[in-house]
C-alpha atoms as a PDB file:
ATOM      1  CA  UNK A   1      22.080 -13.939 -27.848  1.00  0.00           C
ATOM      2  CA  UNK A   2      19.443 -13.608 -30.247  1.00  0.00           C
ATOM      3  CA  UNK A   3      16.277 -11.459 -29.611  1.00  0.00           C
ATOM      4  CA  UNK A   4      12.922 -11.922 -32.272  1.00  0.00           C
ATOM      5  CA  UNK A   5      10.087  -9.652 -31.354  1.00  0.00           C
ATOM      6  CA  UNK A   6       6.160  -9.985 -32.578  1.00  0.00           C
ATOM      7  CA  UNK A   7       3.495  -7.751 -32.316  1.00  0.00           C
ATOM      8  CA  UNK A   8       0.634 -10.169 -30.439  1.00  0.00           C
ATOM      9  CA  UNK A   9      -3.399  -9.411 -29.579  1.00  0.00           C
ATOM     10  CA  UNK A  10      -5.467  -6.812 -29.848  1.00  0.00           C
ATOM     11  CA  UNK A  11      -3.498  -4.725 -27.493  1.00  0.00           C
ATOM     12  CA  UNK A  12      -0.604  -4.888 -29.429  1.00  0.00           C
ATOM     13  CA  UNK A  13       2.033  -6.471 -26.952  1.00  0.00           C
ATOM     14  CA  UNK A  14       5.474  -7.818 -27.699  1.00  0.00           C
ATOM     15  CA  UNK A  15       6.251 -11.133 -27.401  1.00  0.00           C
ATOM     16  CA  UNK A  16      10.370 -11.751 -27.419  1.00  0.00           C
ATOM     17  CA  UNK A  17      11.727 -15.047 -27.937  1.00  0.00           C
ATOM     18  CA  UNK A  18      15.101 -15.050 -26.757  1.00  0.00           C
ATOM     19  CA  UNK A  19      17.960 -18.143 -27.618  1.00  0.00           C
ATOM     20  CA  UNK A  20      21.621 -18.460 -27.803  1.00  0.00           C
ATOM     21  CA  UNK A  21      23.543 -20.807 -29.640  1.00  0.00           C
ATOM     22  CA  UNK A  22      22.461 -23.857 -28.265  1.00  0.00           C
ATOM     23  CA  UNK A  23      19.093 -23.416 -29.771  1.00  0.00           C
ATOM     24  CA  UNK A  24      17.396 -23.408 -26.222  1.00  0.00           C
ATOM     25  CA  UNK A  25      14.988 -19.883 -25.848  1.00  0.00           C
ATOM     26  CA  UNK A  26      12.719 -18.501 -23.617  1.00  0.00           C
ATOM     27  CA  UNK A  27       9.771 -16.854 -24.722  1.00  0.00           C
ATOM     28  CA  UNK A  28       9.109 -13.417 -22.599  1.00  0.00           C
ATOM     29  CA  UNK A  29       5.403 -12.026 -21.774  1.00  0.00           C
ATOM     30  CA  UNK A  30       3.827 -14.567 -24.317  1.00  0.00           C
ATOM     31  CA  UNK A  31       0.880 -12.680 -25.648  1.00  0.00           C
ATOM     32  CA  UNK A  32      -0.518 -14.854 -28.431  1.00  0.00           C
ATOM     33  CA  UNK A  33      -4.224 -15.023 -28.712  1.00  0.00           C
ATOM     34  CA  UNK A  34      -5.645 -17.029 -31.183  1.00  0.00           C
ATOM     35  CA  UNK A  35      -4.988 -20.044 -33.726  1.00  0.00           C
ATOM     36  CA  UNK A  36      -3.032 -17.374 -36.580  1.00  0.00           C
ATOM     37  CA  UNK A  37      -0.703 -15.944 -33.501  1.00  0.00           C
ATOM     38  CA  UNK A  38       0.021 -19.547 -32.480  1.00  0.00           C
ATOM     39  CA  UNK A  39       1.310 -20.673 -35.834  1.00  0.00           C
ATOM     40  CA  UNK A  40       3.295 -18.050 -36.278  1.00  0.00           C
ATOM     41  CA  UNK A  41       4.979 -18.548 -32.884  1.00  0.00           C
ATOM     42  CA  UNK A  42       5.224 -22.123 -33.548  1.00  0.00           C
ATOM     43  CA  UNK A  43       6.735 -21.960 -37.001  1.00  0.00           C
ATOM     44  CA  UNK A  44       9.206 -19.627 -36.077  1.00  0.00           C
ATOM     45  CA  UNK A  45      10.454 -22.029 -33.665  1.00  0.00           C
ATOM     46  CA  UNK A  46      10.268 -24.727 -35.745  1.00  0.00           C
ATOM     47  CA  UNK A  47      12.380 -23.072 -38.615  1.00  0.00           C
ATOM     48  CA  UNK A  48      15.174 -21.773 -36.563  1.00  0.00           C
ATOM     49  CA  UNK A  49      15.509 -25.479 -34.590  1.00  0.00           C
ATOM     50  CA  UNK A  50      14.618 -24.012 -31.266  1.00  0.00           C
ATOM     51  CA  UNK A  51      13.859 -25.552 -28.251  1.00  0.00           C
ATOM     52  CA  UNK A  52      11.802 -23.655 -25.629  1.00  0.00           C
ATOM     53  CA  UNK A  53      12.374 -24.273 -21.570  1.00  0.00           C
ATOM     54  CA  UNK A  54      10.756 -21.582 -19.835  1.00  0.00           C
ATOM     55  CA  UNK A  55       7.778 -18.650 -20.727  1.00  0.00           C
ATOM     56  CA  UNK A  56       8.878 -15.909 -18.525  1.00  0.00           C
ATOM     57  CA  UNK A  57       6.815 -12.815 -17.918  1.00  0.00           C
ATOM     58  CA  UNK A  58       7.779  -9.316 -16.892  1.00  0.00           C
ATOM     59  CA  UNK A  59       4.488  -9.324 -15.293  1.00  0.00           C
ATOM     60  CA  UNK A  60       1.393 -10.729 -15.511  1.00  0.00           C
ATOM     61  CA  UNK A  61      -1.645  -8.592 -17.001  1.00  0.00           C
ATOM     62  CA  UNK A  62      -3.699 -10.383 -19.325  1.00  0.00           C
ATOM     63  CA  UNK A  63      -2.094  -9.267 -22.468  1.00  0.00           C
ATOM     64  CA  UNK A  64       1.133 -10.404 -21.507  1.00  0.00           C
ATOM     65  CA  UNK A  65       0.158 -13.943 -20.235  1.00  0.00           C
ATOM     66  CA  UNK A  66      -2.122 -15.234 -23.366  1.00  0.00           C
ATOM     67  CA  UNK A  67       0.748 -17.835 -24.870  1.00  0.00           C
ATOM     68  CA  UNK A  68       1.541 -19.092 -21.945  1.00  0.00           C
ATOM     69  CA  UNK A  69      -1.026 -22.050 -21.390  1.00  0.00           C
ATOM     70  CA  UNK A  70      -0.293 -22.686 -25.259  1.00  0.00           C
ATOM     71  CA  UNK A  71       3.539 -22.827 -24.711  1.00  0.00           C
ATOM     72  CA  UNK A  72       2.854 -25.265 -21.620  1.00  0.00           C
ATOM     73  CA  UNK A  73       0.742 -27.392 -23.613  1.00  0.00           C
ATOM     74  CA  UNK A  74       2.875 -27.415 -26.403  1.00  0.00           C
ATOM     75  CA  UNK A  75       6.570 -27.580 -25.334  1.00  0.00           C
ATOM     76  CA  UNK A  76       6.160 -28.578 -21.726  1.00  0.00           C
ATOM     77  CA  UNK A  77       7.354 -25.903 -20.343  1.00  0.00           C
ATOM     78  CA  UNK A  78       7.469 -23.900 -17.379  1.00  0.00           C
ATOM     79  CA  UNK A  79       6.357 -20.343 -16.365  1.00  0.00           C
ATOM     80  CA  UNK A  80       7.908 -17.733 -14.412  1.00  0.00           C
ATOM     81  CA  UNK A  81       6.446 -14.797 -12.986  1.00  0.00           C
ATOM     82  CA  UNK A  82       6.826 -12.704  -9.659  1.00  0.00           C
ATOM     83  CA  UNK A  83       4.479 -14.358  -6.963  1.00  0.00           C
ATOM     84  CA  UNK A  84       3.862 -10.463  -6.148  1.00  0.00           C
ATOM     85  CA  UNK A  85       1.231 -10.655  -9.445  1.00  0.00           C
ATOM     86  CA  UNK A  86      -0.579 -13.694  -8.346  1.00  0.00           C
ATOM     87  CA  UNK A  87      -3.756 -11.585  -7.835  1.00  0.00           C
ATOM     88  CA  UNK A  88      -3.108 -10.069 -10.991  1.00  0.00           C
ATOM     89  CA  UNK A  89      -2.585 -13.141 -12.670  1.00  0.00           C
ATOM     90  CA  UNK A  90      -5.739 -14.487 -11.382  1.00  0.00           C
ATOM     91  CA  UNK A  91      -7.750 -11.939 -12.135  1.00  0.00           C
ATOM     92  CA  UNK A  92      -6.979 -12.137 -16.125  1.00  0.00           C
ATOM     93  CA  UNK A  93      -9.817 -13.161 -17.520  1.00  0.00           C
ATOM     94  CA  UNK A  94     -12.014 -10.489 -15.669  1.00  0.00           C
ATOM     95  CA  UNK A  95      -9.739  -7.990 -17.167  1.00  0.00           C
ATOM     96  CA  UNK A  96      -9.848  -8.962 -20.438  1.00  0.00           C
ATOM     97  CA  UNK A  97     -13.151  -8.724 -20.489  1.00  0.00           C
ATOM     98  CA  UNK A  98     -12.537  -5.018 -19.331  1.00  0.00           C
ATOM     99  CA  UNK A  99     -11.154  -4.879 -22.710  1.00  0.00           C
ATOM    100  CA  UNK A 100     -13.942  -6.857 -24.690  1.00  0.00           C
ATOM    101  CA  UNK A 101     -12.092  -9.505 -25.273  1.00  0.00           C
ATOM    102  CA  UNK A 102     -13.296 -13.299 -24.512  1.00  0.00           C
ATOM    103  CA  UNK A 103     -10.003 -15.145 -23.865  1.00  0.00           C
ATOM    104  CA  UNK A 104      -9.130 -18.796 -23.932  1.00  0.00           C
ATOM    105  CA  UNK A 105      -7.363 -20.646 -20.836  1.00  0.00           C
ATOM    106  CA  UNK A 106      -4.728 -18.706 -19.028  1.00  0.00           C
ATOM    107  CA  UNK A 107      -2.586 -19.485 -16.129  1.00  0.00           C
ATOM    108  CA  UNK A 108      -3.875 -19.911 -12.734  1.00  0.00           C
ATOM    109  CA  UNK A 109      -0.558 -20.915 -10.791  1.00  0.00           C
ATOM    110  CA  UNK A 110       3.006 -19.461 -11.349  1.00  0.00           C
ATOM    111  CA  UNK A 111       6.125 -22.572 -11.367  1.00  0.00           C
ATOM    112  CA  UNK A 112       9.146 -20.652 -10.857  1.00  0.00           C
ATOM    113  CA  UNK A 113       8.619 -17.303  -8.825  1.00  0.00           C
ATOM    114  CA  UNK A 114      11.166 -14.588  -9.776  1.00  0.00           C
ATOM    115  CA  UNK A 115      10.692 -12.894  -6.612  1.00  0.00           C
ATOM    116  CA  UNK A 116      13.054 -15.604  -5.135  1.00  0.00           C
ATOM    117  CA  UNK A 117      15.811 -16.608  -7.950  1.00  0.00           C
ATOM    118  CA  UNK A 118      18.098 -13.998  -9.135  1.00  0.00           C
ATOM    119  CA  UNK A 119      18.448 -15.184 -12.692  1.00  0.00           C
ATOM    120  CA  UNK A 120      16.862 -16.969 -15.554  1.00  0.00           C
ATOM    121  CA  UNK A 121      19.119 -19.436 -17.099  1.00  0.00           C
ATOM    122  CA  UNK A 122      18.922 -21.108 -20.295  1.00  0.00           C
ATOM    123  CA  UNK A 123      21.642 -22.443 -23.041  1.00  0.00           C
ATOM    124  CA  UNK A 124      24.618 -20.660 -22.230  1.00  0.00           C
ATOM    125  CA  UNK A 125      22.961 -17.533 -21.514  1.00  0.00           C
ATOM    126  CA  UNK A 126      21.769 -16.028 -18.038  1.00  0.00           C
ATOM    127  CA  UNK A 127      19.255 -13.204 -17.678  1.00  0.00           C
ATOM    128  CA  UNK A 128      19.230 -10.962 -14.493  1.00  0.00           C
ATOM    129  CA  UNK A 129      16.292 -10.936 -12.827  1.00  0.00           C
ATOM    130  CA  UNK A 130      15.829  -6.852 -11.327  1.00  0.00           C
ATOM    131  CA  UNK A 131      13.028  -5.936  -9.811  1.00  0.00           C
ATOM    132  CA  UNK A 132      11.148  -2.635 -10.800  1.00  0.00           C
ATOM    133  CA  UNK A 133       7.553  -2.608  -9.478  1.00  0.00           C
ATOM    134  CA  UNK A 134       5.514   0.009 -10.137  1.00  0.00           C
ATOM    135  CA  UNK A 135       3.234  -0.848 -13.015  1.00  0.00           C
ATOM    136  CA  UNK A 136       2.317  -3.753 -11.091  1.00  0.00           C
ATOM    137  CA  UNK A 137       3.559  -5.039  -7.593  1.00  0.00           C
ATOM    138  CA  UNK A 138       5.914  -7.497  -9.323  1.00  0.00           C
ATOM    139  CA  UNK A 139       7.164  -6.080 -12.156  1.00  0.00           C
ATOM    140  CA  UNK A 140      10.595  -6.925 -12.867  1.00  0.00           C
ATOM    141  CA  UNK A 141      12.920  -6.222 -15.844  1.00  0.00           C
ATOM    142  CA  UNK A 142      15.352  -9.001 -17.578  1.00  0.00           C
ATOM    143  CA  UNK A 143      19.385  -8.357 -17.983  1.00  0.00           C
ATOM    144  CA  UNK A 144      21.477  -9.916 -20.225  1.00  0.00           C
ATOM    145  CA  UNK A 145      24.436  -8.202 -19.411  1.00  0.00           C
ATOM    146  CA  UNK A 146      27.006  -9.410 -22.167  1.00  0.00           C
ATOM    147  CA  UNK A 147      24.802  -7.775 -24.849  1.00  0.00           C
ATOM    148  CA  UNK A 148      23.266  -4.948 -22.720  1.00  0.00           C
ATOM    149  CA  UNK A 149      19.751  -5.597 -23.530  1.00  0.00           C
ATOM    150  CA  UNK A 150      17.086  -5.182 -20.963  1.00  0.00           C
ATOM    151  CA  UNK A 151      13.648  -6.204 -21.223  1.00  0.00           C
ATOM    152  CA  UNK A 152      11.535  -3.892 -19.374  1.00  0.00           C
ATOM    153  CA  UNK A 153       8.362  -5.028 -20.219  1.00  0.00           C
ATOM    154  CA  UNK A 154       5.685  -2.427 -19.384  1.00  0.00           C
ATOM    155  CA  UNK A 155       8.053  -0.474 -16.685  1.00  0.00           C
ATOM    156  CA  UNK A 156      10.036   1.875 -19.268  1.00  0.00           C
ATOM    157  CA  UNK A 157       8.658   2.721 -22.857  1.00  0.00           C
ATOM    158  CA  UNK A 158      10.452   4.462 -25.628  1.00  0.00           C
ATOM    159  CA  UNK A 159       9.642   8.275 -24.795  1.00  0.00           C
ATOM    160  CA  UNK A 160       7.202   6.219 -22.432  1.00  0.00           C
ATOM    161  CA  UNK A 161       6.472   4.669 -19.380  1.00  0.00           C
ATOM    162  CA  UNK A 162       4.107   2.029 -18.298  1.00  0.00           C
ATOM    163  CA  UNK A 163       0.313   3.048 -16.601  1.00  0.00           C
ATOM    164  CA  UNK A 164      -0.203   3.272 -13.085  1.00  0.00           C
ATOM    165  CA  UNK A 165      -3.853   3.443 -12.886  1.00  0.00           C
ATOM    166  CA  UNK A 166      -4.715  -0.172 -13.145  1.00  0.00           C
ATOM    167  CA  UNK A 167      -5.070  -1.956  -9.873  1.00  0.00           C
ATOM    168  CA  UNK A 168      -1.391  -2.328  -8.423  1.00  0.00           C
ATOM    169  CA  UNK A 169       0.252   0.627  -9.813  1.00  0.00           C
ATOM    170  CA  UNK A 170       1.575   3.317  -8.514  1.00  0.00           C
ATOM    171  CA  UNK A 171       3.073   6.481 -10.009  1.00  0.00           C
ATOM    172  CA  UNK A 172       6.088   7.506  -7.119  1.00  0.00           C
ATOM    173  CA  UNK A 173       6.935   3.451  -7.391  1.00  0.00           C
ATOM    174  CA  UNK A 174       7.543   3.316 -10.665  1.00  0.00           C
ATOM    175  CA  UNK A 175       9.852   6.336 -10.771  1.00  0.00           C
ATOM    176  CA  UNK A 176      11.880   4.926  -8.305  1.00  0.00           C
ATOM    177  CA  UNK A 177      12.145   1.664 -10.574  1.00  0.00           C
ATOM    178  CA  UNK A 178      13.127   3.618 -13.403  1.00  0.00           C
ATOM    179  CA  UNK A 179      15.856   6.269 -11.285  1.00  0.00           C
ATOM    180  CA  UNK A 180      17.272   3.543  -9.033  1.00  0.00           C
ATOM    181  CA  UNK A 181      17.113   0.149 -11.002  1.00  0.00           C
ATOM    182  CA  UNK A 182      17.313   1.029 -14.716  1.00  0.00           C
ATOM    183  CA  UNK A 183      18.824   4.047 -15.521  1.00  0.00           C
ATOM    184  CA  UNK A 184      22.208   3.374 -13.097  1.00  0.00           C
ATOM    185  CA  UNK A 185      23.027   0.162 -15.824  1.00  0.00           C
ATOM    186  CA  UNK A 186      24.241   2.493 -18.307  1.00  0.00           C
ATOM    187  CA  UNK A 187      23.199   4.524 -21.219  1.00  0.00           C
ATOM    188  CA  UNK A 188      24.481   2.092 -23.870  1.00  0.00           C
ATOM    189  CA  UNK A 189      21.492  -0.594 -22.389  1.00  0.00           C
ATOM    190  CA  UNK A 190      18.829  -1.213 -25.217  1.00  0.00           C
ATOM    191  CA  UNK A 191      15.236  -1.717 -24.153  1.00  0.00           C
ATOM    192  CA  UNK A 192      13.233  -3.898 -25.221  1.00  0.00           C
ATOM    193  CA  UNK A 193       9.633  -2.725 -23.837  1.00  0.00           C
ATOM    194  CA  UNK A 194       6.452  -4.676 -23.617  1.00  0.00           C
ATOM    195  CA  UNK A 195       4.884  -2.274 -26.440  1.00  0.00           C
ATOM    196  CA  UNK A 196       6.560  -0.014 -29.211  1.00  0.00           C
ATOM    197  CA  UNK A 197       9.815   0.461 -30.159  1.00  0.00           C
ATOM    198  CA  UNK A 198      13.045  -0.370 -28.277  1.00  0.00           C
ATOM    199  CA  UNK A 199      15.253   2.399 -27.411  1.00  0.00           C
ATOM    200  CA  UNK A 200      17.910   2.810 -25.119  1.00  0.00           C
ATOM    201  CA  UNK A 201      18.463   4.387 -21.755  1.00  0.00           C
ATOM    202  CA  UNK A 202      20.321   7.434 -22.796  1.00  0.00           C
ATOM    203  CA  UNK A 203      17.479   7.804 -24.888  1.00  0.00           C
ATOM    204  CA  UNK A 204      15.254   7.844 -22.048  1.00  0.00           C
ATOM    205  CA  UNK A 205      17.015   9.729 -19.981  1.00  0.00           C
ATOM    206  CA  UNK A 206      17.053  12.847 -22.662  1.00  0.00           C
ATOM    207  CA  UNK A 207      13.992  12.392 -24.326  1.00  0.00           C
ATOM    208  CA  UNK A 208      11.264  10.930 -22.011  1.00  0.00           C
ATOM    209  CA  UNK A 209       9.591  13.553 -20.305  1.00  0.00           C
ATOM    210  CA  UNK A 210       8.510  11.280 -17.308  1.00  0.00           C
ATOM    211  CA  UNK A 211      12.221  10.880 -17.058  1.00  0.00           C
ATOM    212  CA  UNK A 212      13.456  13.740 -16.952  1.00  0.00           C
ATOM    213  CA  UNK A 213      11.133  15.515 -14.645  1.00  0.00           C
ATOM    214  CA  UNK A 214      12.014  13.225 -12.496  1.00  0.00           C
ATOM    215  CA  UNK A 215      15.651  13.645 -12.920  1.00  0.00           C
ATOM    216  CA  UNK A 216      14.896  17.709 -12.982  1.00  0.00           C
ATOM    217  CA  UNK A 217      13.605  17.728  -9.491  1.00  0.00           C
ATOM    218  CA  UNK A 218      10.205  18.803 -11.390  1.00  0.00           C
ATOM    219  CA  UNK A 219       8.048  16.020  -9.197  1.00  0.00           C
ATOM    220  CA  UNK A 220       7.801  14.887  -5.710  1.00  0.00           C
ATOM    221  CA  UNK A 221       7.498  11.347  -6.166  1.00  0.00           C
END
């Protein structure tokens, strides 16, 4: 499996297309905004012969659902997302505008919920589907498990972890995401976040201090 990351939109989110050796890929929390982020998107997946089949999303704030309506409209795919974001989802544009940002068309329905399938299959490669709420009701992090790569989108940062004072979060939730759904699958896992750098979850579980207060006893959560 082969992971290439870009740094999309004004709120610097990263977009990971994913593929094996089939050529088939899945683009993760597509966050292309405008006509220069497009191209760039598109040409990379032209160059490397790729063939797209599903955008799936972590979760679905505004920054990490921009591409998608482009990748539908382009490649014909579908989208995945936890039907535990749907208000999120449809309230995208209003948060964007939170931001100051006038954004183009952006999804209004989800096609394959990952609240109900287990996995995300394409090529020869299957992703875990794991849910880890917290920064919104339906976050959920991706695991390939042959390469021990986790995409965690906006759940666990490097040194990090995702904001719980947007509607939907909640601080105690997302520590038990992070305890008792990522840290258990092993320190050798590399993150992928959904901004920053990757790291891994020995990392984490030294050097982030929301981590390890929790794992001090230092917090009731």
């Amino acid at each position: 499996m082969q992971v290439k990351t870009f740094v999309f939109n004004p709120i610097l989110e990263n977009t990971y297309i994913v593929w094996d050796d089939t050529k088939e890929c899945v683009v993760i929390d597509a966050g292309n905004c405008s006509a220069r982020e497009d191209k760039m998107l598109a040409e990379f997946i032209e160059e490397q012969g790729l063939k797209p089949v599903l955008a799936v999303n972590t979760h679905c704030h505004f920054d990490h659902i921009l591409g998608v309506e482009f990748l539908r409209e382009t490649y014909g795919v579908k989208f995945a997302a936890s039907s535990a974001d749907l208000a999120i989802l449809k309230s995208g544009s209003a948060s964007g505008a939170m931001f100051g940002m006038e954004l183009g068309a952006l999804p209004e329905n989800i096609d394959i919920d990952l609240a109900e399938v287990g996995e995300v299959r394409f090529g020869n490669t299957t992703l875990r589907v794991i849910a880890t709420p917290g920064h919104t009701p339906g976050c959920v992090s991706l695991l390939h498990e042959e390469s021990k790569t986790l995409f965690t989108g906006d759940t666990l940062f490097r040194e990090s972890i995702g904001r719980t004072d947007l509607p939907g979060g909640d601080y105690p939730t997302i520590i038990k995401s992070i305890l008792g759904a990522i840290l258990p699958l092993g320190d050798e896992v590399t993150i992928y976040p959904g901004h920053g750098d990757k790291s891994n979850i020995g990392h984490e579980s030294l050097y982030n201090p929301f981590v390890v207060e929790a794992l001090n006893g230092e917090i009731n959560f």
